[in-house]
PDB file of N, CA and C in Angstrom:
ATOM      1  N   UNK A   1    -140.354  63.094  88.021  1.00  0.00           N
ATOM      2  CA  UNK A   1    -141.161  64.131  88.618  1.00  0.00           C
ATOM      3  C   UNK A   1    -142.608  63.956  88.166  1.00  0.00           C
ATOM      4  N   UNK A   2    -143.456  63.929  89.359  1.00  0.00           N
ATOM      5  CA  UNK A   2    -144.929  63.789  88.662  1.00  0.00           C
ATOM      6  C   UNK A   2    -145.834  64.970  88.882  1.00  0.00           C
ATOM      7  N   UNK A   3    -146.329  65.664  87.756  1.00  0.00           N
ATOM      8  CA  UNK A   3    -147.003  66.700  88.289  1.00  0.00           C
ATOM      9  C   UNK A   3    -148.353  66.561  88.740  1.00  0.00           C
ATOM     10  N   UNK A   4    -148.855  67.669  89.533  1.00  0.00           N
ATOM     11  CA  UNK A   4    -150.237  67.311  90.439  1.00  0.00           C
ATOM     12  C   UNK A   4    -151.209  68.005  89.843  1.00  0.00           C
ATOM     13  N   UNK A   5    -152.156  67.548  89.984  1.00  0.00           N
ATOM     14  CA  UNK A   5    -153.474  68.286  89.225  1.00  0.00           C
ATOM     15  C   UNK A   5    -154.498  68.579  90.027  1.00  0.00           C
ATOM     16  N   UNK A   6    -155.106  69.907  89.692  1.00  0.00           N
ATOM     17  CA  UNK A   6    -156.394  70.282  90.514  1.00  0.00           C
ATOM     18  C   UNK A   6    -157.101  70.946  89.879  1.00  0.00           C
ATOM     19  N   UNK A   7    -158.579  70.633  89.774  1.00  0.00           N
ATOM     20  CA  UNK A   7    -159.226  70.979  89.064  1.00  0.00           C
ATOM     21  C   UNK A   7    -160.622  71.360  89.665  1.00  0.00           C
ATOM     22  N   UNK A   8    -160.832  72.184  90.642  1.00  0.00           N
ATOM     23  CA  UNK A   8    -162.153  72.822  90.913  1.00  0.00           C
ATOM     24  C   UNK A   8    -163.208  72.715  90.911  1.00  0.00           C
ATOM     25  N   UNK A   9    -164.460  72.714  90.887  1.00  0.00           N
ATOM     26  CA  UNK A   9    -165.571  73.037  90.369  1.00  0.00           C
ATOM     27  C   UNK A   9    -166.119  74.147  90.454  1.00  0.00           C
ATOM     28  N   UNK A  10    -167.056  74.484  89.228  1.00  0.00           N
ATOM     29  CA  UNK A  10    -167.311  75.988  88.791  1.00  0.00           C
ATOM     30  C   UNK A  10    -168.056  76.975  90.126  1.00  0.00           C
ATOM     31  N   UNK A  11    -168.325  75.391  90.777  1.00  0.00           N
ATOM     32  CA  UNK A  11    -169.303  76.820  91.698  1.00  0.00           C
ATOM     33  C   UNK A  11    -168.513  76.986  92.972  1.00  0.00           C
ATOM     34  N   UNK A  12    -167.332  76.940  93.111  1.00  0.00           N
ATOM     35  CA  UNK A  12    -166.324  77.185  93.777  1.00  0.00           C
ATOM     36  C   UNK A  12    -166.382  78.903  94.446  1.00  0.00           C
ATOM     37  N   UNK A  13    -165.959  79.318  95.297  1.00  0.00           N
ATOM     38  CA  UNK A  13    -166.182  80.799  95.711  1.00  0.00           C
ATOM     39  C   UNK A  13    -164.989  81.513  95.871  1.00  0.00           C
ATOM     40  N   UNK A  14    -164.937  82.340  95.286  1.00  0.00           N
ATOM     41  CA  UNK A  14    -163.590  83.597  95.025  1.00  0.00           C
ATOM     42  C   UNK A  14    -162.561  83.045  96.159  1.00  0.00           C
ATOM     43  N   UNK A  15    -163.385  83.313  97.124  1.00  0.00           N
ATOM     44  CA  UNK A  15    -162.486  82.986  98.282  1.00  0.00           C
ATOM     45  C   UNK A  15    -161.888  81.645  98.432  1.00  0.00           C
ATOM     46  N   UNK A  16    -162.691  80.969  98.004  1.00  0.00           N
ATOM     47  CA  UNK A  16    -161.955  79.500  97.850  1.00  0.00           C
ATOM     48  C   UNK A  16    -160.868  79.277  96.539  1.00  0.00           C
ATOM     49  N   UNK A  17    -160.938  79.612  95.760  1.00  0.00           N
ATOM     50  CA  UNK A  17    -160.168  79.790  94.159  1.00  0.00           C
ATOM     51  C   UNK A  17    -158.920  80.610  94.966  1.00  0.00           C
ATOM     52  N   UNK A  18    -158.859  81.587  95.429  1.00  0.00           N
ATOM     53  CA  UNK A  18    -157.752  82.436  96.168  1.00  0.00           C
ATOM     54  C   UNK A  18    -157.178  82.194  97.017  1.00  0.00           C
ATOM     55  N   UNK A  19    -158.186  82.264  98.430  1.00  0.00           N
ATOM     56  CA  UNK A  19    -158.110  82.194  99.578  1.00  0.00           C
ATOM     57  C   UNK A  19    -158.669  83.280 100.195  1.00  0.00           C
ATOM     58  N   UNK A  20    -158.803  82.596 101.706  1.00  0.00           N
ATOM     59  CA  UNK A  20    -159.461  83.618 102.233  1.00  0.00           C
ATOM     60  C   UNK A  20    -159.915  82.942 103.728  1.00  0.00           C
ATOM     61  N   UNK A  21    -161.292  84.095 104.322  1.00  0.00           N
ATOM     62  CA  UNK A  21    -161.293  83.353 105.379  1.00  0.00           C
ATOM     63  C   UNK A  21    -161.182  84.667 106.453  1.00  0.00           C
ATOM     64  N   UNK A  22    -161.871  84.387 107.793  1.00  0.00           N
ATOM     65  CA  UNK A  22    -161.619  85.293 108.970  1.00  0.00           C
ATOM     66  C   UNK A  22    -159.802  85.370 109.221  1.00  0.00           C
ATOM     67  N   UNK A  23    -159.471  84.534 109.489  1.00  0.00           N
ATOM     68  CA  UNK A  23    -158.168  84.544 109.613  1.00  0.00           C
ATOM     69  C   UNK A  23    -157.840  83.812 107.772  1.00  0.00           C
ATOM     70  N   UNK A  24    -156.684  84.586 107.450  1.00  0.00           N
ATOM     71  CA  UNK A  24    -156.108  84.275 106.150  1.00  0.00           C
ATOM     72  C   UNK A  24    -155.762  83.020 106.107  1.00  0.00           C
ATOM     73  N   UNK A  25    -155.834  82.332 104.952  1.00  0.00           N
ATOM     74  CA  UNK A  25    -155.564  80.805 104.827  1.00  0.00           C
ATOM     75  C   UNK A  25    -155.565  80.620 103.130  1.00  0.00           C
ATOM     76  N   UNK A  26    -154.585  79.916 102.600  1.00  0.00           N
ATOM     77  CA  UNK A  26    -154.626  79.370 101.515  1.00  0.00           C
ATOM     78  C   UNK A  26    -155.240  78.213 101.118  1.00  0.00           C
ATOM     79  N   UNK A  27    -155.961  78.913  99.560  1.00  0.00           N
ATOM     80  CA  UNK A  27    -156.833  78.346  98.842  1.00  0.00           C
ATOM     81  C   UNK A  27    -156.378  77.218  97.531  1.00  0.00           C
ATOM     82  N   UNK A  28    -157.147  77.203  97.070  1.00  0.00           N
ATOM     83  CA  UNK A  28    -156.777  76.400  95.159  1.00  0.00           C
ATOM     84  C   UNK A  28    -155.799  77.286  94.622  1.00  0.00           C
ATOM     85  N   UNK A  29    -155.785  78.164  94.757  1.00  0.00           N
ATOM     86  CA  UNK A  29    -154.466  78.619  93.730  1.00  0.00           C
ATOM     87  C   UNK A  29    -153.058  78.791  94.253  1.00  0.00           C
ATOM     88  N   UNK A  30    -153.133  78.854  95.722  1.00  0.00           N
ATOM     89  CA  UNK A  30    -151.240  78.797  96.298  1.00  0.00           C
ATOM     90  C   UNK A  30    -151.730  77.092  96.969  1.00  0.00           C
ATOM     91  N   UNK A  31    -152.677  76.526  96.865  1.00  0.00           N
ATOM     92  CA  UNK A  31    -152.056  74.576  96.762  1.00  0.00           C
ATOM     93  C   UNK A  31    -151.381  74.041  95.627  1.00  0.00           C
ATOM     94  N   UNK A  32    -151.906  74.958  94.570  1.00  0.00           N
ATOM     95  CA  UNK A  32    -151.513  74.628  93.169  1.00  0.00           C
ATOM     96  C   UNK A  32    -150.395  74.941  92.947  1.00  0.00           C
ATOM     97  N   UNK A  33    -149.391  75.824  93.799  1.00  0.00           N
ATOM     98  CA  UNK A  33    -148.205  75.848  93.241  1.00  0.00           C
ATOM     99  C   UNK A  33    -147.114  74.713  92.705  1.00  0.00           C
ATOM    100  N   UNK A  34    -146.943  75.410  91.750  1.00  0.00           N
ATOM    101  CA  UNK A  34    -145.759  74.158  91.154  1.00  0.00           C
ATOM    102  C   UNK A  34    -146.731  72.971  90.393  1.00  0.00           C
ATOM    103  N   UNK A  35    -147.707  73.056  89.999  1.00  0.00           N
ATOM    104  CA  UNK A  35    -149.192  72.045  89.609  1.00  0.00           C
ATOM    105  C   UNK A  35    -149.454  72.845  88.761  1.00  0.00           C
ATOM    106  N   UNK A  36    -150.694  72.102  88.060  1.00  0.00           N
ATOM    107  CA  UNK A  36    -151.405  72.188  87.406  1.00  0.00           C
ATOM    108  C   UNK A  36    -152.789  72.821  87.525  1.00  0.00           C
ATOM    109  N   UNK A  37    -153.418  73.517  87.342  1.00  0.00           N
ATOM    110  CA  UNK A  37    -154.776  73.859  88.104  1.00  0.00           C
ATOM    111  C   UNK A  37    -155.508  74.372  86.922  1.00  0.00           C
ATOM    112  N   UNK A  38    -156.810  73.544  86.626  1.00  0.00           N
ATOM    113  CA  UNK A  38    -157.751  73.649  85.405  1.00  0.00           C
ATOM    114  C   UNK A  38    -158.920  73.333  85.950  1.00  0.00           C
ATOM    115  N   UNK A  39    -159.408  74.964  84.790  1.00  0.00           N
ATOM    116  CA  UNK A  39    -160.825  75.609  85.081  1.00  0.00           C
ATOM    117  C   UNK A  39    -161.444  74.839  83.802  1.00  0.00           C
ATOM    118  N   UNK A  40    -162.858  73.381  83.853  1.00  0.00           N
ATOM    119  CA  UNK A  40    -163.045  73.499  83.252  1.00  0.00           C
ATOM    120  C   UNK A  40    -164.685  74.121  82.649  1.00  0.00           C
ATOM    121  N   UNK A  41    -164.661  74.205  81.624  1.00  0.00           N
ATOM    122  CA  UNK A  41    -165.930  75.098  81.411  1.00  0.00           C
ATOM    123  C   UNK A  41    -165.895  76.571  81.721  1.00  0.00           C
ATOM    124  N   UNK A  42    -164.575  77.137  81.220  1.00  0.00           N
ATOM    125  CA  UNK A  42    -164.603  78.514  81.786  1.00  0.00           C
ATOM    126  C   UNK A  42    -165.887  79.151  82.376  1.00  0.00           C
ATOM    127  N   UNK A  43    -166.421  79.416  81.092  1.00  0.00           N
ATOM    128  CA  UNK A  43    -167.396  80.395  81.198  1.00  0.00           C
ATOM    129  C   UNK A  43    -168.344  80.390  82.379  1.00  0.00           C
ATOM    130  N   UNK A  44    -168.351  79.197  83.079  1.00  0.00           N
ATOM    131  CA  UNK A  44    -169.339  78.427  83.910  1.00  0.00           C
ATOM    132  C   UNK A  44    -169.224  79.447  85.271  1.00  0.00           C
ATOM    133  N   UNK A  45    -167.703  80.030  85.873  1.00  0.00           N
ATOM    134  CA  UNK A  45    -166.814  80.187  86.429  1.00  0.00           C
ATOM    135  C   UNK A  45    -167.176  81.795  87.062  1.00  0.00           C
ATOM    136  N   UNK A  46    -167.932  82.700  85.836  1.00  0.00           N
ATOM    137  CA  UNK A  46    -167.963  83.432  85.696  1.00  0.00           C
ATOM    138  C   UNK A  46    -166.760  84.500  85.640  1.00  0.00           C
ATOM    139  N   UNK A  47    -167.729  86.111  85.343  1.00  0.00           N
ATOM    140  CA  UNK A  47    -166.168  86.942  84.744  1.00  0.00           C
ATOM    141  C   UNK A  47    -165.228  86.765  85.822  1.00  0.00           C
ATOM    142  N   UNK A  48    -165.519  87.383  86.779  1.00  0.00           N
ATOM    143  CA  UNK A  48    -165.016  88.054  87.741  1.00  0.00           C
ATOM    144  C   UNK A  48    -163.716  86.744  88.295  1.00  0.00           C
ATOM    145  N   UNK A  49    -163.847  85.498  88.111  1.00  0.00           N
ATOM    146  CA  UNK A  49    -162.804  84.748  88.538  1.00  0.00           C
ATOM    147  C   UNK A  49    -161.612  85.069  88.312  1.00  0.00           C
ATOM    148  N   UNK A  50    -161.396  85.538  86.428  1.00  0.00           N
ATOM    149  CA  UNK A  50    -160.062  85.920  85.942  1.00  0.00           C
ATOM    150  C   UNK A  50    -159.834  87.204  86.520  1.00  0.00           C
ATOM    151  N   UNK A  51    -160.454  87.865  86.973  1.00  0.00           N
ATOM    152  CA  UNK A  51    -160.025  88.909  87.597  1.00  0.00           C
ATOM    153  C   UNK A  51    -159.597  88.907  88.796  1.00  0.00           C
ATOM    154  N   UNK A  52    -159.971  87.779  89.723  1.00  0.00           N
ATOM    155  CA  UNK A  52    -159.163  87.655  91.357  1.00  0.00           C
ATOM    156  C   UNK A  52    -157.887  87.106  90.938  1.00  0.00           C
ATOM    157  N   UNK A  53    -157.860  86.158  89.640  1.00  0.00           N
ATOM    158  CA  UNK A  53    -156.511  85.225  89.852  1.00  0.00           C
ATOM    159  C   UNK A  53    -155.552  86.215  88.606  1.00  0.00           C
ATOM    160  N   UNK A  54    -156.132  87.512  88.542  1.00  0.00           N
ATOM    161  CA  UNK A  54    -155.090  87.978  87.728  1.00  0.00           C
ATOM    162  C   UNK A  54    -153.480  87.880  88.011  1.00  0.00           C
ATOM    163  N   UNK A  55    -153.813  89.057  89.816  1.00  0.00           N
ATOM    164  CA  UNK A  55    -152.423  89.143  90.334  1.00  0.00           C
ATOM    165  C   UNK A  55    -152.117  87.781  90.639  1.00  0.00           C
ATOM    166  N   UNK A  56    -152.082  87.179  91.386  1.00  0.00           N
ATOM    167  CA  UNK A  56    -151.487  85.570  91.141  1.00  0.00           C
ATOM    168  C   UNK A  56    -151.215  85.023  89.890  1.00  0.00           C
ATOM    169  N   UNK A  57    -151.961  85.329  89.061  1.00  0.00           N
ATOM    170  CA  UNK A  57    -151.194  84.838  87.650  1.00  0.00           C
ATOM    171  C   UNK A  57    -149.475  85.628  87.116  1.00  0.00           C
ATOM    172  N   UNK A  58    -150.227  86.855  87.488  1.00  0.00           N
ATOM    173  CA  UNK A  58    -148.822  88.351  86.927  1.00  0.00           C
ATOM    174  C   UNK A  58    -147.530  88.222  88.145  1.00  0.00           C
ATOM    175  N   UNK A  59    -148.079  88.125  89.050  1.00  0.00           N
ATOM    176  CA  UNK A  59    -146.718  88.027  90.244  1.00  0.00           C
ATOM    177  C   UNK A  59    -146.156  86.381  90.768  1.00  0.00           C
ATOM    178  N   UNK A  60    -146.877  85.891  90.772  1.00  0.00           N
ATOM    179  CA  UNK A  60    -146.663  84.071  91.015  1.00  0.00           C
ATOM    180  C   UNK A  60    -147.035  84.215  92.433  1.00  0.00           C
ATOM    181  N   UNK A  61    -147.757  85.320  92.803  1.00  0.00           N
ATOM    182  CA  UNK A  61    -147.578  85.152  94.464  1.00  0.00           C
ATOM    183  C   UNK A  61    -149.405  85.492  94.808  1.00  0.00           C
ATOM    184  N   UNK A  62    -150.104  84.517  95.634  1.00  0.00           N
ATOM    185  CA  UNK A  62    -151.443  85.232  96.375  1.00  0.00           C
ATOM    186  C   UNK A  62    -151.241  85.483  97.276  1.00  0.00           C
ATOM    187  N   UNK A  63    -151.889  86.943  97.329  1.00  0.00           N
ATOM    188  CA  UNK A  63    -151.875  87.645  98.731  1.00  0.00           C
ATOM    189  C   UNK A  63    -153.426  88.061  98.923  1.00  0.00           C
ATOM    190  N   UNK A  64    -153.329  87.655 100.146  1.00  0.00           N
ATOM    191  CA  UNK A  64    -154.568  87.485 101.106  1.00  0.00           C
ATOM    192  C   UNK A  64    -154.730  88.451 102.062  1.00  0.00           C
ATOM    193  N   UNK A  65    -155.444  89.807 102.119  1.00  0.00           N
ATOM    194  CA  UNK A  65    -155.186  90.793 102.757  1.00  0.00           C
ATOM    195  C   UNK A  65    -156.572  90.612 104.105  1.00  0.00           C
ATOM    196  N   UNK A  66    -156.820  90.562 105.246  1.00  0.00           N
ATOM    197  CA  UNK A  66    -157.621  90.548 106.243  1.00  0.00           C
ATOM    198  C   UNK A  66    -157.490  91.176 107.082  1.00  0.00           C
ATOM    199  N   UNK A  67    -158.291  91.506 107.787  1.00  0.00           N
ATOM    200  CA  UNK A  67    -157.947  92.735 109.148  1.00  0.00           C
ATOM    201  C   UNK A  67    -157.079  91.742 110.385  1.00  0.00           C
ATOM    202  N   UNK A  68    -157.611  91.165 110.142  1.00  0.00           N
ATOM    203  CA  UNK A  68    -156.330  90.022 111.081  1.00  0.00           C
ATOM    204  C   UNK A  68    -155.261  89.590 110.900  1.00  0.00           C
ATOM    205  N   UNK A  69    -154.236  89.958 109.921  1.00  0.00           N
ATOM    206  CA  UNK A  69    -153.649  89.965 108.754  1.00  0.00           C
ATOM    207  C   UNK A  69    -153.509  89.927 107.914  1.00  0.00           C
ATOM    208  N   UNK A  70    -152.006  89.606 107.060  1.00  0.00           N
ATOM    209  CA  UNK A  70    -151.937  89.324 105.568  1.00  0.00           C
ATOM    210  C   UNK A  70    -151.173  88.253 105.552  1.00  0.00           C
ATOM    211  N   UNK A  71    -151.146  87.431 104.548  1.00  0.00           N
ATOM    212  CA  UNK A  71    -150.600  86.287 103.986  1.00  0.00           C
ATOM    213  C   UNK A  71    -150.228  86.269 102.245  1.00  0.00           C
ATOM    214  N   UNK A  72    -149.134  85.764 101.952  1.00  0.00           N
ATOM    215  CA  UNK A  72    -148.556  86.160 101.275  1.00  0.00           C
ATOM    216  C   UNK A  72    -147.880  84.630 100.259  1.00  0.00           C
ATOM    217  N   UNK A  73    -148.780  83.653  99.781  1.00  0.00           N
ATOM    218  CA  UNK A  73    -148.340  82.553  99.735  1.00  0.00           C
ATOM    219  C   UNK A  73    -148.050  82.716  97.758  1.00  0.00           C
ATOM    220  N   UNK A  74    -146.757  81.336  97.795  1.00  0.00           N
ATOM    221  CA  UNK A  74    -146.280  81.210  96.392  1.00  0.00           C
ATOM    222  C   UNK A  74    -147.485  80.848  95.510  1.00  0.00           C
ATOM    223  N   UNK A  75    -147.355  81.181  94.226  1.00  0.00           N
ATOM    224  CA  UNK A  75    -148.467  80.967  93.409  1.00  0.00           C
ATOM    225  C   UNK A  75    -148.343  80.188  91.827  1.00  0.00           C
ATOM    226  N   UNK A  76    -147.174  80.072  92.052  1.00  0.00           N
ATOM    227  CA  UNK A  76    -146.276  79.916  90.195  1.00  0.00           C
ATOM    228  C   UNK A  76    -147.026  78.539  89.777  1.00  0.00           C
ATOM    229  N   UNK A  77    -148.042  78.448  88.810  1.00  0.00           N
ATOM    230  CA  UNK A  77    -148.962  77.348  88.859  1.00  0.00           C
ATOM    231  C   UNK A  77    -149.193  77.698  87.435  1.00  0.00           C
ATOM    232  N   UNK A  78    -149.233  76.588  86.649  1.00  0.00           N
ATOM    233  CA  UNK A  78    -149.819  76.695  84.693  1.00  0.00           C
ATOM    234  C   UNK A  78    -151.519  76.444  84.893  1.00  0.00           C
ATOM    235  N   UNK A  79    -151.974  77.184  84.381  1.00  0.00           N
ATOM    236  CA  UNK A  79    -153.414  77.446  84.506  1.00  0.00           C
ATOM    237  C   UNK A  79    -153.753  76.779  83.188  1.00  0.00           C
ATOM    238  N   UNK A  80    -154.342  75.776  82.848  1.00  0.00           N
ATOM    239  CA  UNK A  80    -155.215  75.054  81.706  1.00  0.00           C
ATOM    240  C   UNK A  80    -156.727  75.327  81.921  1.00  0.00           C
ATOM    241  N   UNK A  81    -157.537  75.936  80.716  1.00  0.00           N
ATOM    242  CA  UNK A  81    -159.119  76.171  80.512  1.00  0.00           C
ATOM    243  C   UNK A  81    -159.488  75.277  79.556  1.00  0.00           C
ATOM    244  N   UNK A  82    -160.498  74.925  79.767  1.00  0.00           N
ATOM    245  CA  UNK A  82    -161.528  74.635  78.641  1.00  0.00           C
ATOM    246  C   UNK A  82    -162.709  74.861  78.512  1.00  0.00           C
ATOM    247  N   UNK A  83    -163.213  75.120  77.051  1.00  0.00           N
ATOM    248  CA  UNK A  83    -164.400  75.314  76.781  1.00  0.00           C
ATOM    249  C   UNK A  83    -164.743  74.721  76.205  1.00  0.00           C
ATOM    250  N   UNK A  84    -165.948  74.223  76.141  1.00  0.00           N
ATOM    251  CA  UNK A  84    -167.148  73.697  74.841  1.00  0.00           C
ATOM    252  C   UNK A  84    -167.000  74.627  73.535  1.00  0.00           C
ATOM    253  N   UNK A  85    -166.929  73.697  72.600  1.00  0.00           N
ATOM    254  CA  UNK A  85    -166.953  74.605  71.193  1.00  0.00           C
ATOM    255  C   UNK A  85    -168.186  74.885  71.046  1.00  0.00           C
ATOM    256  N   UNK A  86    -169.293  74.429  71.815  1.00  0.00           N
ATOM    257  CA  UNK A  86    -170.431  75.362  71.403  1.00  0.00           C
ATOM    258  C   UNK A  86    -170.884  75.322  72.790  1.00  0.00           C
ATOM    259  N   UNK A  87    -171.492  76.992  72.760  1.00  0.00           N
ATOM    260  CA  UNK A  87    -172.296  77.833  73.875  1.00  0.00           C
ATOM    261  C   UNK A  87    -173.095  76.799  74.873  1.00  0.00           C
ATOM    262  N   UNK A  88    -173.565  76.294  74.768  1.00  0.00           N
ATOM    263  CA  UNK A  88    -174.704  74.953  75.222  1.00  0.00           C
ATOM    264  C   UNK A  88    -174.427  73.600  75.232  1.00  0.00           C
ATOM    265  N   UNK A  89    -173.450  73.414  74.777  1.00  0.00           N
ATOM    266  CA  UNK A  89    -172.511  71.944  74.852  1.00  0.00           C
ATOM    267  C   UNK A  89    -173.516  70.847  74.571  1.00  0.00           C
ATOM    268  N   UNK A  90    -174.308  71.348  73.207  1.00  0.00           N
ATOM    269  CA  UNK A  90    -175.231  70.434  72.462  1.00  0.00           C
ATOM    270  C   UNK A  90    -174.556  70.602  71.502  1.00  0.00           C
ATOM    271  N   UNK A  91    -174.885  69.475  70.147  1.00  0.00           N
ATOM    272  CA  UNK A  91    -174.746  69.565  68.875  1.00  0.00           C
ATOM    273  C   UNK A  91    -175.658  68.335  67.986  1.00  0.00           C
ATOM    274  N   UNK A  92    -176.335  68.562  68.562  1.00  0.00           N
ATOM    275  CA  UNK A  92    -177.105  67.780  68.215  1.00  0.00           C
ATOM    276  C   UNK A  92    -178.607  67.602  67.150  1.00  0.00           C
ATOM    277  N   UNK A  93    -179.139  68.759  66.565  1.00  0.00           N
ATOM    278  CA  UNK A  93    -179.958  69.633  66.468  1.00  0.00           C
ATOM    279  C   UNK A  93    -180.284  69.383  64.590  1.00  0.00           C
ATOM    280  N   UNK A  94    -181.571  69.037  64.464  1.00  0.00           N
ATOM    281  CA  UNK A  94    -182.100  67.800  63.312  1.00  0.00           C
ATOM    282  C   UNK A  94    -181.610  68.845  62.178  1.00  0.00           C
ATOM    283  N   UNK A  95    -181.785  69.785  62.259  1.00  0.00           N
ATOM    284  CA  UNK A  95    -181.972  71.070  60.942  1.00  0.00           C
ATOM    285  C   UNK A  95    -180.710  71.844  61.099  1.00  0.00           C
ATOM    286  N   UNK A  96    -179.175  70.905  61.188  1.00  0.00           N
ATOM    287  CA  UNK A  96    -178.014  71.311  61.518  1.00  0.00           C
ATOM    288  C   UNK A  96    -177.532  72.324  62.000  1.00  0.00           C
ATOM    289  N   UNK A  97    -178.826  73.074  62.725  1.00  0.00           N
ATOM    290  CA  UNK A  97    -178.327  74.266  64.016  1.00  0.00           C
ATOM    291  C   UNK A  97    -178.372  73.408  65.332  1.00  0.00           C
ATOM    292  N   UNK A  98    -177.726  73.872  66.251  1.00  0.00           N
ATOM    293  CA  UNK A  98    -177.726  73.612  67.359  1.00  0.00           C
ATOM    294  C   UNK A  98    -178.612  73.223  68.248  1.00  0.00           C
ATOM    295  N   UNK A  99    -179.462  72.257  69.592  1.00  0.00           N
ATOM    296  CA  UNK A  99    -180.740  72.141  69.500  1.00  0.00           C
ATOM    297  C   UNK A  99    -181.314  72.979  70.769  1.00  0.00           C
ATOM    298  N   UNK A 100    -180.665  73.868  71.403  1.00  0.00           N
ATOM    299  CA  UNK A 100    -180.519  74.799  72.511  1.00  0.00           C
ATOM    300  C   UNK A 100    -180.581  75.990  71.706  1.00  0.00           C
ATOM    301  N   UNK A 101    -181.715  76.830  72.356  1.00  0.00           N
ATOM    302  CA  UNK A 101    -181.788  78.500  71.993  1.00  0.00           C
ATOM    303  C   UNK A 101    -181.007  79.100  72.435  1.00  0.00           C
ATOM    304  N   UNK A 102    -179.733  78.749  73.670  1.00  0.00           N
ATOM    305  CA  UNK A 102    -178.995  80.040  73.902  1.00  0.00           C
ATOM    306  C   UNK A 102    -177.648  79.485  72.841  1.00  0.00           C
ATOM    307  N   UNK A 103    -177.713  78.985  71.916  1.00  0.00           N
ATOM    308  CA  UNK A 103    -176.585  78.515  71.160  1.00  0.00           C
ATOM    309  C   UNK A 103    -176.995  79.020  69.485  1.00  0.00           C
ATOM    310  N   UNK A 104    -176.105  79.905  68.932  1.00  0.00           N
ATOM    311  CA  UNK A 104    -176.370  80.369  67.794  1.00  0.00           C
ATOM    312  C   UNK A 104    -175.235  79.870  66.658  1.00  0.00           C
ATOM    313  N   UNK A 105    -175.006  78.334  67.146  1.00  0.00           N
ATOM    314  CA  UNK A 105    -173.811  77.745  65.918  1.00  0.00           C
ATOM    315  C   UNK A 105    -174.749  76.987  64.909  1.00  0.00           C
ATOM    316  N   UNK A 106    -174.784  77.076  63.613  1.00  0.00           N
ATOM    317  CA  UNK A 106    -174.908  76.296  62.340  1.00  0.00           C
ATOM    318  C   UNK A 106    -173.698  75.124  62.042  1.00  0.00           C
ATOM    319  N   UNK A 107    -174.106  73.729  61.862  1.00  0.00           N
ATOM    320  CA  UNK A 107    -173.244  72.902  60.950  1.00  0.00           C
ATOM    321  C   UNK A 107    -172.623  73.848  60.008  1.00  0.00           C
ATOM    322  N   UNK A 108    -171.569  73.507  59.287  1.00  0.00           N
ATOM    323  CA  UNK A 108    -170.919  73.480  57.750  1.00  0.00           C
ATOM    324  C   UNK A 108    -170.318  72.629  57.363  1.00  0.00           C
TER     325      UNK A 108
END
């Protein structure tokens, strides 16, 4: 058995991560069923992503509600994240802080 992988990019749109659309249609997360599907760079992603793919995470199922209908596709998919261990995905920084101001990590 070989599993399938899909992996997004951050600037991807709710509707595309879900689905969506004038007429309902499945997105990245009911292709992913039975797969793999990794966000990487969470944060990149913003909040609000974990919040569309909640119910699809809690029920295994996306549902796609439109005035033209609803759709109702399988969702059961292992979700893998990653992040940078530091804010700015520098580490580089002469005086063993970080060399980016929005990054507040020190060496030890």
């Amino acid at each position: 058995m070989t599993t399938s992988f899909r992996s997004p990019h951050h600037t991807i749109s709710h509707a595309g991560l879900v689905g969506g659309g004038r007429w309902p249609r499945p997105d990245e997360i009911a292709l992913t069923h039975r797969e793999v599907l990794f966000l990487d760079e969470l944060p990149e992603f913003g909040p609000r992503v974990l919040e569309v793919m909640r119910q699809p995470l809690e029920g295994k199922v996306a549902t796609i509600a439109r005035a033209q209908g609803n759709l109702a596709c399988p969702a059961n998919f292992m979700l893998l994240e990653a992040v940078s261990a530091w804010g700015c995905g520098h580490y580089d920084g002469p005086s063993g802080e970080c060399a980016s101001r929005l990054c507040m990590v020190k060496r030890t």
